[in-house]
Protein backbone atom coordinates (compact mmCIF):
# COMPACT_ATOMS: atom_id res chain seq x y z
CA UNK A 1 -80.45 -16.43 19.99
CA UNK A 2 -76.78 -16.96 19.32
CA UNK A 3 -74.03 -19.57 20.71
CA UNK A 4 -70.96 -17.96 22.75
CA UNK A 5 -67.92 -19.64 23.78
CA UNK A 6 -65.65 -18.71 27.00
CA UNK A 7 -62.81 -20.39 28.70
CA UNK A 8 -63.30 -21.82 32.58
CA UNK A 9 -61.21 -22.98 34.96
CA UNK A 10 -58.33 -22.51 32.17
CA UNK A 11 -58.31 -25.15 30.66
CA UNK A 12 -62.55 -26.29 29.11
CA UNK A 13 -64.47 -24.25 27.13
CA UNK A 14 -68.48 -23.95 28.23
CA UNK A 15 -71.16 -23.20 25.36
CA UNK A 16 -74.12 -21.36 25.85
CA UNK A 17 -77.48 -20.09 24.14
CA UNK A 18 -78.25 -16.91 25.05
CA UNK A 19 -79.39 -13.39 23.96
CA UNK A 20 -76.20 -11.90 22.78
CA UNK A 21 -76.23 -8.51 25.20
CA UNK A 22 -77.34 -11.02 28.39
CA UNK A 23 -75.14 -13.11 30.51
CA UNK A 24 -76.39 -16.06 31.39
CA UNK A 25 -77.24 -17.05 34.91
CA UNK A 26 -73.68 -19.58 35.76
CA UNK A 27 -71.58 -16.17 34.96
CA UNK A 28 -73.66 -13.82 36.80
CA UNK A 29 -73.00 -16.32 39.80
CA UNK A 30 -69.66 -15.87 39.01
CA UNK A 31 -69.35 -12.25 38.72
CA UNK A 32 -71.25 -12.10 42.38
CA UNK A 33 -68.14 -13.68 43.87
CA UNK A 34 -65.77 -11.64 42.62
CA UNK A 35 -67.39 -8.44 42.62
CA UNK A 36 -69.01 -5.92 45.16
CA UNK A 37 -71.91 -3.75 44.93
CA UNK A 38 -71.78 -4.85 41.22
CA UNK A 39 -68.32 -3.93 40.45
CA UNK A 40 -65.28 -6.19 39.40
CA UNK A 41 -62.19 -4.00 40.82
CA UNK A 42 -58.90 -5.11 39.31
CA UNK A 43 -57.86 -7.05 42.57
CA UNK A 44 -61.23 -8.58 42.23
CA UNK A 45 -60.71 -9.71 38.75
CA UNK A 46 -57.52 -11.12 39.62
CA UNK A 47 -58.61 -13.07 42.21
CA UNK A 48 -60.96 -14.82 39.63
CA UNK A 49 -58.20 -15.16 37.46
CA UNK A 50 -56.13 -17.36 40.14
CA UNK A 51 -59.00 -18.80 41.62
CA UNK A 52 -61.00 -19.38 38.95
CA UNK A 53 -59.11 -19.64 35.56
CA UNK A 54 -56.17 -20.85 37.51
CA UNK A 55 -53.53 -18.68 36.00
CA UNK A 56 -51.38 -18.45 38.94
CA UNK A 57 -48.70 -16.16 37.21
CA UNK A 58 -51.46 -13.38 36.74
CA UNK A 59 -50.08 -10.01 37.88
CA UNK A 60 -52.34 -6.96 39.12
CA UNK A 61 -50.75 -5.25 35.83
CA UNK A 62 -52.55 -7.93 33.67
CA UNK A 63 -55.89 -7.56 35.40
CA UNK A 64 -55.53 -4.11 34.86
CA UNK A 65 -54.74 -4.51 31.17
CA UNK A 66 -58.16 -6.71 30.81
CA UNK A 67 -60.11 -4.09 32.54
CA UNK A 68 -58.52 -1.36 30.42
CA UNK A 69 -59.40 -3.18 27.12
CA UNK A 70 -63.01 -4.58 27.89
CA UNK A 71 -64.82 -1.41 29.83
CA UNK A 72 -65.47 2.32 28.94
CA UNK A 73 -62.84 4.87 29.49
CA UNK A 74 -65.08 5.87 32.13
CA UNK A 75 -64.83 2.50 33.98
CA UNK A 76 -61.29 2.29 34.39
CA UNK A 77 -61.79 1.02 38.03
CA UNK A 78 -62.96 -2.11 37.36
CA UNK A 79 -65.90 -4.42 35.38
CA UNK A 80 -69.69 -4.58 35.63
CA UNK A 81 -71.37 -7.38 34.70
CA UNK A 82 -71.98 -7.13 30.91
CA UNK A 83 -67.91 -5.75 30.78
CA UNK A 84 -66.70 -8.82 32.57
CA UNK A 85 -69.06 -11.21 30.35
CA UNK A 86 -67.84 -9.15 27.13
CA UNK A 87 -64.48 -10.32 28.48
CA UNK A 88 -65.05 -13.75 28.71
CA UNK A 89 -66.47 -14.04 25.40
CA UNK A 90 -63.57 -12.30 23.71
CA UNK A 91 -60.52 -13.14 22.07
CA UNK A 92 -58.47 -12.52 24.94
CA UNK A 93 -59.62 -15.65 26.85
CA UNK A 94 -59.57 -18.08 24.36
CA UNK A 95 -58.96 -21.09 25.48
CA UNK A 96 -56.40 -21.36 22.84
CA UNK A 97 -55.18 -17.58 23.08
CA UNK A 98 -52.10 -19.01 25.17
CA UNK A 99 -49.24 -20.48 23.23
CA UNK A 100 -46.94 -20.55 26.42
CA UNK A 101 -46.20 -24.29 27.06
CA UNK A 102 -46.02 -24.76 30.77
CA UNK A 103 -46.49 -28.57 30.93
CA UNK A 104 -43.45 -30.95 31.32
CA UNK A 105 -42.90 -31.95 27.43
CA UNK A 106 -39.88 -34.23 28.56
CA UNK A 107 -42.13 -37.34 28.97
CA UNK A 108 -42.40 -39.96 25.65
CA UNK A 109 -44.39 -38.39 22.93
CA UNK A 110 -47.65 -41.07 23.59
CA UNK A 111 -47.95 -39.77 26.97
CA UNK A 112 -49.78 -36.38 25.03
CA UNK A 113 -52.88 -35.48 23.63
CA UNK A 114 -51.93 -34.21 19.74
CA UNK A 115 -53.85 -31.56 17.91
CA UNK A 116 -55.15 -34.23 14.76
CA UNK A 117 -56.55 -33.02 11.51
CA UNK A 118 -57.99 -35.80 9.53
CA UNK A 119 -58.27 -35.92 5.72
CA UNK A 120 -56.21 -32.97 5.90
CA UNK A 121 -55.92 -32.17 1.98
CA UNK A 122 -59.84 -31.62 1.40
CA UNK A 123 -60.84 -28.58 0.46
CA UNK A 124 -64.96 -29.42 1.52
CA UNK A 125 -66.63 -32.55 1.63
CA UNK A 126 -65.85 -35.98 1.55
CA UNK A 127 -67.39 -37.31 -1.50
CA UNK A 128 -66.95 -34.93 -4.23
CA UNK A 129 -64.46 -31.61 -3.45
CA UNK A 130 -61.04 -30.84 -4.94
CA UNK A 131 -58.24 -31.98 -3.04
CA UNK A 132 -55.26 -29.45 -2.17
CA UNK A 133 -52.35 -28.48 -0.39
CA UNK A 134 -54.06 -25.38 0.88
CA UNK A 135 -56.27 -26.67 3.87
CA UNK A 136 -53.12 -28.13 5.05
CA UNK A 137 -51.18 -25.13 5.07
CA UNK A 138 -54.58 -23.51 7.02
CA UNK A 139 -54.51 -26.58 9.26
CA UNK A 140 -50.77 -26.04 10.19
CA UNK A 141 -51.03 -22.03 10.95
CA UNK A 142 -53.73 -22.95 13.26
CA UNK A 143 -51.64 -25.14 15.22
CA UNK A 144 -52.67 -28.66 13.93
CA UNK A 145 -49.70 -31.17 14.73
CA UNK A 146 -50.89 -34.28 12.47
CA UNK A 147 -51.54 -34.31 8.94
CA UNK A 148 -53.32 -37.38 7.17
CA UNK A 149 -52.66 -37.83 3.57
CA UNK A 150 -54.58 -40.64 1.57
CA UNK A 151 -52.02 -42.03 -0.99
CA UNK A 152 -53.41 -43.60 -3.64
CA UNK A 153 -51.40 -44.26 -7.64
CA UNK A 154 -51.89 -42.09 -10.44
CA UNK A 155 -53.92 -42.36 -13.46
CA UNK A 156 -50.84 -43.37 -15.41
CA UNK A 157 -49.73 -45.96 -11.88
CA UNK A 158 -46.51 -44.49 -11.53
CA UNK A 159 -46.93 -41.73 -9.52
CA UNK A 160 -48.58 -40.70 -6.21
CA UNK A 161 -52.02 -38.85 -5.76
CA UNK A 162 -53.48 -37.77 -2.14
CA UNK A 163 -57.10 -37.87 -2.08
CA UNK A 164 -60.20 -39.31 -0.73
CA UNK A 165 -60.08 -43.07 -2.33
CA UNK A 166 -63.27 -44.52 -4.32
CA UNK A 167 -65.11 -41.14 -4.40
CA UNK A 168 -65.18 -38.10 -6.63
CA UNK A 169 -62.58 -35.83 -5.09
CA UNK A 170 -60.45 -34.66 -7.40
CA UNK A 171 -56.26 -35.32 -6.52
CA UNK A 172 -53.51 -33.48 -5.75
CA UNK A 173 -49.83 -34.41 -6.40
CA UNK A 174 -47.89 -35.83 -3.36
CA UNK A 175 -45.31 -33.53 -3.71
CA UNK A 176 -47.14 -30.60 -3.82
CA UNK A 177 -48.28 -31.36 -0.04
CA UNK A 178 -44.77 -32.34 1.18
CA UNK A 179 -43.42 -29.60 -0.11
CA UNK A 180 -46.62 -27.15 2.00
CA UNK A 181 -45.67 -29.35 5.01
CA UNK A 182 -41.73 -28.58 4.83
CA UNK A 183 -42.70 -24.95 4.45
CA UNK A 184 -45.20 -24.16 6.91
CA UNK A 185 -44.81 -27.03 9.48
CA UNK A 186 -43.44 -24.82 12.53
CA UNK A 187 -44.95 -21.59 11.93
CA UNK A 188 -47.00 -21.32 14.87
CA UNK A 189 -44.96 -24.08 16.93
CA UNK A 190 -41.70 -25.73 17.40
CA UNK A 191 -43.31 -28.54 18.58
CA UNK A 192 -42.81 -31.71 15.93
CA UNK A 193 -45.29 -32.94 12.98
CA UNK A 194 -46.91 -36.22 12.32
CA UNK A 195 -47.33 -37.01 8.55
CA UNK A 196 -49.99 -40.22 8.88
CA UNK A 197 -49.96 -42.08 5.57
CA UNK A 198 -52.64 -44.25 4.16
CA UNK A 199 -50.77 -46.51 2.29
CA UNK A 200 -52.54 -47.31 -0.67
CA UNK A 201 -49.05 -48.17 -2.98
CA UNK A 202 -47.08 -50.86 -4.81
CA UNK A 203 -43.70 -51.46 -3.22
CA UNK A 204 -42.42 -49.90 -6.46
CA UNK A 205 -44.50 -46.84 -5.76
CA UNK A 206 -43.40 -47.17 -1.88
CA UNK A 207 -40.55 -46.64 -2.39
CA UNK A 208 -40.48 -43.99 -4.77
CA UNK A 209 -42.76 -42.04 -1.50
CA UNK A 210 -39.58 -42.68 0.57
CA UNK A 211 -37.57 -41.16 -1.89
CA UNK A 212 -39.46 -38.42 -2.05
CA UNK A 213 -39.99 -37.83 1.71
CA UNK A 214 -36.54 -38.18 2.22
CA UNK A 215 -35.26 -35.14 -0.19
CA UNK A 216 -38.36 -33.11 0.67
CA UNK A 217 -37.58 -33.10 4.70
CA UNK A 218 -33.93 -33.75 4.62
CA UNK A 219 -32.84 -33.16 7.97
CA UNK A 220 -36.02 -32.06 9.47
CA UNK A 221 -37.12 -35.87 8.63
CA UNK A 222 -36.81 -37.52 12.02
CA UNK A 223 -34.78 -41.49 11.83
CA UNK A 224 -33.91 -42.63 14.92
CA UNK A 225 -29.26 -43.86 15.35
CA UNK A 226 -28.84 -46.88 12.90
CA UNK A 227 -28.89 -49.98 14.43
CA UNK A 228 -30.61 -48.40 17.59
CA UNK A 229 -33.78 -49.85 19.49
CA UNK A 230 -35.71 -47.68 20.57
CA UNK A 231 -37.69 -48.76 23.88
CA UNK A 232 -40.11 -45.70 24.07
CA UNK A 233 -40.97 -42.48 22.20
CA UNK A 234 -38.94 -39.57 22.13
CA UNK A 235 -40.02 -36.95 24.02
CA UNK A 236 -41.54 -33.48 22.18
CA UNK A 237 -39.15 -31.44 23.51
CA UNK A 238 -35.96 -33.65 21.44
CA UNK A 239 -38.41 -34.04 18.41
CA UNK A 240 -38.61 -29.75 17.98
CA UNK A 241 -38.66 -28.77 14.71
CA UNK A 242 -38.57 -32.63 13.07
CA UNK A 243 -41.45 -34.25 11.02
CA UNK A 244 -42.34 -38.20 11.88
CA UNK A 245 -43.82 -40.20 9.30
CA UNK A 246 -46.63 -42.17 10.57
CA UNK A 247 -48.62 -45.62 8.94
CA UNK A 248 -48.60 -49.11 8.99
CA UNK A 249 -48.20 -51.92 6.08
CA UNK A 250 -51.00 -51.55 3.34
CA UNK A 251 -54.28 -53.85 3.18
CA UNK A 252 -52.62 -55.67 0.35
CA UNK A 253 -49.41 -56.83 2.24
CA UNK A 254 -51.45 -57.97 5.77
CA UNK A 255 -52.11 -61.36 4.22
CA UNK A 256 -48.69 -62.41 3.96
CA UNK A 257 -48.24 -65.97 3.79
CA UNK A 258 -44.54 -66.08 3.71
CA UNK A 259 -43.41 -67.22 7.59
CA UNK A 260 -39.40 -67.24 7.31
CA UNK A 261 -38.84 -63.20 7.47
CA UNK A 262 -41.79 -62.52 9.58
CA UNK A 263 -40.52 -61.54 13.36
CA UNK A 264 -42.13 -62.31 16.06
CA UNK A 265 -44.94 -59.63 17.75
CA UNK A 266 -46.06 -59.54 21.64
CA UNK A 267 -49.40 -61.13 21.16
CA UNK A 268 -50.45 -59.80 24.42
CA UNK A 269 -51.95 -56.47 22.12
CA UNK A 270 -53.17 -58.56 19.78
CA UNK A 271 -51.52 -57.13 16.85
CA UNK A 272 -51.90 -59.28 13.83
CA UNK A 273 -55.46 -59.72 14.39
CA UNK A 274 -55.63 -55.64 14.63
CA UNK A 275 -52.73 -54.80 11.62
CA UNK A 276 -52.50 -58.12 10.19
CA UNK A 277 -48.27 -59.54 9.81
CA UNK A 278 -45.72 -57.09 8.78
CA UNK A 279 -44.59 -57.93 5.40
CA UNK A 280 -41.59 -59.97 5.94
CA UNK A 281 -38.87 -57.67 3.85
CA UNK A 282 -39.98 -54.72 5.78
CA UNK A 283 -38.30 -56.16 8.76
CA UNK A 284 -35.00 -57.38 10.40
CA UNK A 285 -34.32 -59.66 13.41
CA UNK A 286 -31.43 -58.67 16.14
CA UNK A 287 -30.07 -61.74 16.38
CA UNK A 288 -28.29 -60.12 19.81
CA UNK A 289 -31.97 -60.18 21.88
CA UNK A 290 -34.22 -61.63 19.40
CA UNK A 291 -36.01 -57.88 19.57
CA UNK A 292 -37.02 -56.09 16.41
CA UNK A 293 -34.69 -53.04 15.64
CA UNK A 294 -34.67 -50.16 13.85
CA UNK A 295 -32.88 -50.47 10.24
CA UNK A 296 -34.74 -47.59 8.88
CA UNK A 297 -35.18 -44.17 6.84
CA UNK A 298 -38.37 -43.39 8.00
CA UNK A 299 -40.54 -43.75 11.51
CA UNK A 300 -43.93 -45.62 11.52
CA UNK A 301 -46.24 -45.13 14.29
CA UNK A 302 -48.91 -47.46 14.55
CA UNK A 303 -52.45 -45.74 16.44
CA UNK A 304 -55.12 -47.78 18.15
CA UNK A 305 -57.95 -44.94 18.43
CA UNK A 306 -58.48 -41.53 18.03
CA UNK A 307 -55.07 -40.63 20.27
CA UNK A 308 -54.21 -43.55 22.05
CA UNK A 309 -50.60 -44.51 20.50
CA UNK A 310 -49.53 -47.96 21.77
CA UNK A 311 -46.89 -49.46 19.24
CA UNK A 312 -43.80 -48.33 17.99
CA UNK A 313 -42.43 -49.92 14.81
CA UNK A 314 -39.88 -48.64 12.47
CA UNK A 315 -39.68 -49.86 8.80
CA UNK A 316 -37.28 -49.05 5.51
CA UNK A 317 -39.37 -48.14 2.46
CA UNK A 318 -35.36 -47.91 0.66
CA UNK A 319 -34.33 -51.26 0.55
C-alpha cells in the first residue's frame, strides 16, 4: 500500500491509501460525472476542471494539453479512468504547481496566511544536528516566506551564533545566514521575507545584529518614513522584493523595573502579561497624540500563534 496526494476543488489536497495502479472509490465517483461510457473527452475534462478544481480560466487547449501528456498516443481523445487518476496524482496538479497569484495582495500583510519555516537553519533534528545556512537556502527555493533564526552569543560573547539554544546542535555564524537570505530570498517569489529573531543578545551584541542586518540588506531591508506611524501593515504587494525583521524584546529585558521611559500599551490585548514591558530605551513617546511612533532601523512584528499577527511595534537596535 502506498499514500498519494491530489489537489480538489483547487485549492485542499486529499490523502489516500491505496494500491498504487487502483483509484480509489471518491475519484471513480468523480470520473463517472465527467465521463461517458468510461471516457473523459477533453470537453469533459474541462468541465471538471471549472466545476470541480475551479479553474475558471481553463481553456479547451489546456484540457487538451493534460490529455496529451497523461494517456497513450493512442488515446488522444480523451482519459479513462486509471489516465485521469494518473493525472491527478501527478505533478501537474499540484496543489502548489501554480505560482500565478490571483488573490487581491493589496490588503495589510496580517490579513494573509504566510508560508512559515521554523528553526529554519537545522540541518536534522532538534537536539543534536549541525546548524547551517543550507536548509534555508532549500527552504527559500521552495517558496518559504519566514525564516526563524535562534540568536544566541558566541563562545568568545562577542559575536552572534544561530542555533538551537541549550542542546547539542552545533552553530553557524549569523552572517553566513544573512548573507543566504540576501541571496536567495526572491528566487521563486517577489513576494517579501520575514526574518523572525529569537533574541537571545546583550544590547552590546544587539546592536552589533542591527549593524549587521543593516549592511547585509541595504535597501532591500524594509524601515518604514522616519517619524511616521504606521496604523496598519503594509500590504504584500508594496513590500515586493523587501525583507522585514521580525521579534520582540528578549526574556532578560521583560522584567524591566524602570517606569519613566516605558509608554503606555492598549491593555485591552493584554500585552505585558503576554511580552512582558518593552525595555524603556527601545522606545519613544509622540508627544503630538501620546501614540508610540516609529524612530527606527529595523521592523518588529510581534505574533500571537502560529499565523495570527496582531501587534505592530517598531524598535531601534542603533541607538
Amino acid at each position: 500500500m502506498s499514500k498519494q496526494t491530489y489537489k480538489v476543488c483547487f485549492c485542499f489536497r486529499r490523502r489516500y491509501r491505496h494500491t498504487a495502479s487502483v483509484a480509489p472509490s471518491e475519484i471513480k465517483t468523480i470520473f463517472d460525472n465527467y465521463s461517458d461510457k468510461g471516457l473523459m473527452t477533453v470537453d469533459h475534462l474541462l468541465r471538471f476542471l471549472t466545476d470541480v478544481q475551479k479553474q475558471d480560466q481553463a481553456t479547451r487547449e489546456e484540457a487538451q494539453a493534460i490529455v496529451n501528456a497523461s494517456s497513450s498516443l493512442l488515446h488522444r481523445n480523451g482519459l479513462h479512468l486509471d489516465a485521469f487518476f494518473k493525472y491527478l496524482s501527478s505533478v501537474n496538479n499540484s496543489p502548489l504547481a501554480y505560482h500565478e497569484v490571483h488573490q487581491d495582495m493589496d490588503a495589510p500583510l496580517s490579513h494573509y496566511f504566510i508560508f512559515t519555516g521554523h528553526n529554519s537553519y537545522l540541518t536534522g533534528n532538534q537536539l543534536s544536528s549541525d546548524c547551517s545556512e543550507v536548509p534555508i537556502i532549500d527552504a527559500l527555493r521552495k517558496g518559504v516566506r519566514v525564516i526563524e533564526l535562534d540568536l544566541w552569543p558566541n563562545s568568545d560573547e562577542d559575536g552572534i551564533d544561530v542555533l538551537h539554544g541549550r542542546t547539542l546542535t552545533s552553530p553557524v555564524e549569523l552572517s553566513r545566514c544573512l548573507n543566504a537570505i540576501q541571496t536567495y530570498a526572491f528566487d521563486v517569489s517577489d513576494y517579501p521575507v520575514v526574518v523572525t529573531l529569537e533574541d537571545h543578545l546583550t544590547p552590546k551584541l544587539q546592536a552589533k545584529v542591527a549593524e549587521m542586518v543593516s549592511e547585509i540588506f541595504g535597501e532591500i531591508l524594509f524601515t518604514p518614513p522616519p517619524g511616521e506611524c504606521l496604523k496598519e501593515f503594509p500590504s504584500p504587494a508594496s513590500l515586493k522584493k523587501r525583507i522585514i525583521i521580525s521579534t520582540k524584546p528578549p526574556k532578560e529585558y521583560k522584567k524591566t523595573t524602570d517606569d519613566e521611559d516605558v509608554v503606555k500599551k492598549d491593555r485591552s490585548l493584554g500585552d505585558e502579561e503576554v511580552w512582558g514591558r518593552e525595555v524603556p530605551t527601545f522606545t519613544r513617546k509622540d508627544t503630538s497624540d501620546d501614540k508610540v511612533c516609529v524612530e527606527t532601523h529595523i521592523m518588529f512584528i510581534q505574533f500571537h500563534g502560529a499565523f495570527h499577527m496582531y501587534k505592530l511595534v517598531f524598535v531601534s537596535f542603533l541607538l
